[in-house]
C-alpha atoms as a PDB file:
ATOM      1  CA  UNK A   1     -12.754  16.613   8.016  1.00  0.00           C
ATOM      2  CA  UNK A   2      -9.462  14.857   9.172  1.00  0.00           C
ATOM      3  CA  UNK A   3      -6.519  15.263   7.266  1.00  0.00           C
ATOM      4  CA  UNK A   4      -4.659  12.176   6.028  1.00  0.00           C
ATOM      5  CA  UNK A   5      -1.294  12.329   4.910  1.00  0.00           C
ATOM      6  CA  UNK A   6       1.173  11.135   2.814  1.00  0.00           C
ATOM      7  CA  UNK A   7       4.561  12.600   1.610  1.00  0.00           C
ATOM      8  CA  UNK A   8       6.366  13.049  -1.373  1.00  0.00           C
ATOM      9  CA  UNK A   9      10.419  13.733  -1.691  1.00  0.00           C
ATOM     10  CA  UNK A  10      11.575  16.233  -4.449  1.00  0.00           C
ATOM     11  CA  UNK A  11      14.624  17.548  -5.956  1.00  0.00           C
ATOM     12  CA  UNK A  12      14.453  21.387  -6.676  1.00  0.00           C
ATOM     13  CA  UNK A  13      13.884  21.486  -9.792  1.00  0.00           C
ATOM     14  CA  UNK A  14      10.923  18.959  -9.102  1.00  0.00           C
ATOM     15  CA  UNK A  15       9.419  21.183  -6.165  1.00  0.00           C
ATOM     16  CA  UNK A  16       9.256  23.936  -8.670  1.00  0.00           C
ATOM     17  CA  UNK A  17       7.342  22.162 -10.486  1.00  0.00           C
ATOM     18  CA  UNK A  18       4.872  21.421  -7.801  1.00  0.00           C
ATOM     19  CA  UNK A  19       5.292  25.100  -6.842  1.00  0.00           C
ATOM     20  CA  UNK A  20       4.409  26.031 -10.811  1.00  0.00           C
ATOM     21  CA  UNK A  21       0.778  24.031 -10.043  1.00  0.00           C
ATOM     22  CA  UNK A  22       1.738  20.788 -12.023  1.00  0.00           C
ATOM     23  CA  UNK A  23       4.007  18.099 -10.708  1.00  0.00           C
ATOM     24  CA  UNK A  24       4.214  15.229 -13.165  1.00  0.00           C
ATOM     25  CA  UNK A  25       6.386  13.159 -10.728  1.00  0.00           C
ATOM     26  CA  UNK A  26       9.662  12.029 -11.184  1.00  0.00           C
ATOM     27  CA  UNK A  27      11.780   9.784 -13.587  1.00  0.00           C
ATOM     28  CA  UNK A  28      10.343   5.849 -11.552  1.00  0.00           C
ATOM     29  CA  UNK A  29       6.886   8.007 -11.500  1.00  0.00           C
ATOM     30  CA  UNK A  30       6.743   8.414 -15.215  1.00  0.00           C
ATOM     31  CA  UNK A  31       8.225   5.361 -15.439  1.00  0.00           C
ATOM     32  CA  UNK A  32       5.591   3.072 -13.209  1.00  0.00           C
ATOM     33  CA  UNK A  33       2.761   5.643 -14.563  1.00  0.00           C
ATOM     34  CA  UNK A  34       2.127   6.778 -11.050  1.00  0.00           C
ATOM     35  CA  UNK A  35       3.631   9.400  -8.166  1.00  0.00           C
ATOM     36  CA  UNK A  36       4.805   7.496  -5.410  1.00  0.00           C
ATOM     37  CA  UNK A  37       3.805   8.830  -1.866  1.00  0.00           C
ATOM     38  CA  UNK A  38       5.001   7.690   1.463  1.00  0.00           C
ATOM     39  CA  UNK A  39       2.809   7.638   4.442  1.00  0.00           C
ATOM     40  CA  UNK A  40       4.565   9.072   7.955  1.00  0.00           C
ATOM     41  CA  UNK A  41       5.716   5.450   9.165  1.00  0.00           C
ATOM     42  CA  UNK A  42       7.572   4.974   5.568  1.00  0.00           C
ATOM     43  CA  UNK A  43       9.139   8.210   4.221  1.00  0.00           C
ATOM     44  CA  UNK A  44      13.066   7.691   6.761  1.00  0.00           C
ATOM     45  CA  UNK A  45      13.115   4.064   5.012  1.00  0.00           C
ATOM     46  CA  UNK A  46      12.332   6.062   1.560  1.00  0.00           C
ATOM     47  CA  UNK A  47      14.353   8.430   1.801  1.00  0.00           C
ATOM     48  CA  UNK A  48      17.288   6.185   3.002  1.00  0.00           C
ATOM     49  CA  UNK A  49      16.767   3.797   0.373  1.00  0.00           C
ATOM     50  CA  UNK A  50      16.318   6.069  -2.759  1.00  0.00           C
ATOM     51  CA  UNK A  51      17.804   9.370  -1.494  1.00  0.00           C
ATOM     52  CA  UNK A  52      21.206   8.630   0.317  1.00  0.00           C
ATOM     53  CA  UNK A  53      23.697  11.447  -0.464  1.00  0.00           C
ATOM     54  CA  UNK A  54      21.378  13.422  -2.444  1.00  0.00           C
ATOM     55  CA  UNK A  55      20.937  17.370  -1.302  1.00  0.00           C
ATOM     56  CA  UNK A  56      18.671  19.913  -1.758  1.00  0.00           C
ATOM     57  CA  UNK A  57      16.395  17.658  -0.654  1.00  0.00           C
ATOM     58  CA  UNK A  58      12.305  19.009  -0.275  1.00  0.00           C
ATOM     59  CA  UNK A  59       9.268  17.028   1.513  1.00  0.00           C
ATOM     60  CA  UNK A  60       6.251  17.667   0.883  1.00  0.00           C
ATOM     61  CA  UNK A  61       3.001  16.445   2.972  1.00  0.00           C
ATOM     62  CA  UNK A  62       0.023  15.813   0.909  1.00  0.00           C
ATOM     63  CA  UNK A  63      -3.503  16.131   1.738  1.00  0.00           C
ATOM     64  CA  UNK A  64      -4.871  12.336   0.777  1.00  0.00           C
ATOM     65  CA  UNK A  65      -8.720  13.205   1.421  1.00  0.00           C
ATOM     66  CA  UNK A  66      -7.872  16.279  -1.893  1.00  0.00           C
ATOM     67  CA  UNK A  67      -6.891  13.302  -4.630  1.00  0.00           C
ATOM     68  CA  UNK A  68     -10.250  11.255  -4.565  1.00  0.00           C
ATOM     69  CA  UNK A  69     -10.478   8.596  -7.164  1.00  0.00           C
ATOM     70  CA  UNK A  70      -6.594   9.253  -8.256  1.00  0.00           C
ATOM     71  CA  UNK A  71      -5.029   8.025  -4.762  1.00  0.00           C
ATOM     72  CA  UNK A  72      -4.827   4.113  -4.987  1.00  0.00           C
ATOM     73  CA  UNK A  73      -3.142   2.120  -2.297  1.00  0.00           C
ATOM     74  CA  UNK A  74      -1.214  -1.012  -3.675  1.00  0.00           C
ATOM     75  CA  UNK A  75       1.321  -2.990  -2.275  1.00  0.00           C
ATOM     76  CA  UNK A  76       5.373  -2.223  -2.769  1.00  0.00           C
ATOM     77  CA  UNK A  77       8.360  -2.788  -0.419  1.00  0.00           C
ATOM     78  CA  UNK A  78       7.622  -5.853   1.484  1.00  0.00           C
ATOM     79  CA  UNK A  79       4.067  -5.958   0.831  1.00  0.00           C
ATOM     80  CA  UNK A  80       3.106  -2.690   2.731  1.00  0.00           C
ATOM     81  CA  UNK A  81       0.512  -0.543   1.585  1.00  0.00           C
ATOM     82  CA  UNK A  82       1.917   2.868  -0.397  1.00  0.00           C
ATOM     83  CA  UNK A  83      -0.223   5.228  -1.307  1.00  0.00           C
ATOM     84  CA  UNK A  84       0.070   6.337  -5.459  1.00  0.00           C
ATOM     85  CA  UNK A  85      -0.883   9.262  -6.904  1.00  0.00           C
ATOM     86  CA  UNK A  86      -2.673   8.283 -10.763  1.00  0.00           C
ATOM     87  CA  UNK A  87      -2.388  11.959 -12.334  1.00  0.00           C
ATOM     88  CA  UNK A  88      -0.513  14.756 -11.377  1.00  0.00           C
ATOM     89  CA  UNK A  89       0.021  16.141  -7.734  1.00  0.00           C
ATOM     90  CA  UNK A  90      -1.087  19.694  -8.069  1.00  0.00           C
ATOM     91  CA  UNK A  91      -0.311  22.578  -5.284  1.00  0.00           C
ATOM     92  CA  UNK A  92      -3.860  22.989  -3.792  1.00  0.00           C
ATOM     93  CA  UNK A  93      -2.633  19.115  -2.885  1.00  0.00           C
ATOM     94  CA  UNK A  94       0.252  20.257  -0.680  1.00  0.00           C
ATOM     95  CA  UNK A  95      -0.415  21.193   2.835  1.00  0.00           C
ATOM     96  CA  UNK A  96       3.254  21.897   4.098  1.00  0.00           C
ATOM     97  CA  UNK A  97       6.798  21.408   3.200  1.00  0.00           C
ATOM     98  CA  UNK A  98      10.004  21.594   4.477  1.00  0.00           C
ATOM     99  CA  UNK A  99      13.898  21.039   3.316  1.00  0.00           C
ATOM    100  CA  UNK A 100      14.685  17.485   4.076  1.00  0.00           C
ATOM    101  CA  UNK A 101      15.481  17.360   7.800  1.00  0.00           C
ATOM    102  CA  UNK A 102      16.558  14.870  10.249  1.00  0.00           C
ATOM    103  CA  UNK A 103      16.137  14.117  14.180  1.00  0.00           C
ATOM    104  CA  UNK A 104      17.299  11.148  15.895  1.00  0.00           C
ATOM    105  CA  UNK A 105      17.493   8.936  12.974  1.00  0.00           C
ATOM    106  CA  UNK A 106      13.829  10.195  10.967  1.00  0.00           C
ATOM    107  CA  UNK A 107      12.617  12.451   8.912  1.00  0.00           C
ATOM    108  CA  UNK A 108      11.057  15.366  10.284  1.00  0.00           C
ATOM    109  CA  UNK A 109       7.691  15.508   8.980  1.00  0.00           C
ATOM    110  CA  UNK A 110       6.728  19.053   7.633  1.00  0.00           C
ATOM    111  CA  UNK A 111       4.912  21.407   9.627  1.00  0.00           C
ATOM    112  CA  UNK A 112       6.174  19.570  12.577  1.00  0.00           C
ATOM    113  CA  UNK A 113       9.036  18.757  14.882  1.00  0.00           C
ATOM    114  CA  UNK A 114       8.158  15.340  15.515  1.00  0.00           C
ATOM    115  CA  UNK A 115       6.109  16.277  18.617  1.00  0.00           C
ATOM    116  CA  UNK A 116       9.186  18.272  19.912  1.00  0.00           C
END
């Protein structure tokens, strides 16, 4: 089976959480009553619209086909399909991670270098 990915940003505390086997989601995910993933194509924008100046930074790539019924897709920024997490992201979920990096303007994705 294919992998399908998606992405999730955390603070340290919040990774530690994920690390612990239970991630909640953050402050807007309580909030909305969902964990909000970006796919590959959306996490710079993310990142650079929720996440400027923060440190300490942590992504996290998620394995989609692992969340069955609780991954929904529903429009957000401009329409575009996000995918949202309806429970709690647990570890067996995560498939890599990585310190937020950047190369030429993106995100590096975890567990790559961008095809570099």
């Amino acid at each position: 089976m294919t992998r399908r990915l998606a992405y999730k940003v955390l603070t340290a505390p919040q990774f530690a959480e994920l690390q612990a086997d239970r991630f909640a989601g953050a402050a807007i995910d309580v909030a909305d009553g969902f964990i909000h993933l970006s796919t590959a194509a959306q996490l710079t924008e993310t990142v650079q619209k929720h996440f400027t100046g923060a440190e300490g930074l942590v992504v996290a790539a998620v394995d989609l086909t692992l969340l069955g019924d609780a991954l929904r897709w529903e429009p957000s920024r401009g329409g575009a399909l996000f995918p949202h997490v309806y429970g709690a992201l647990r570890l067996a979920h995560m498939v890599a991670h990585e310190p937020l990096r950047w190369r030429d303007g993106q995100v590096v994705l975890p567990g790559t270098d961008n095809g570099i």
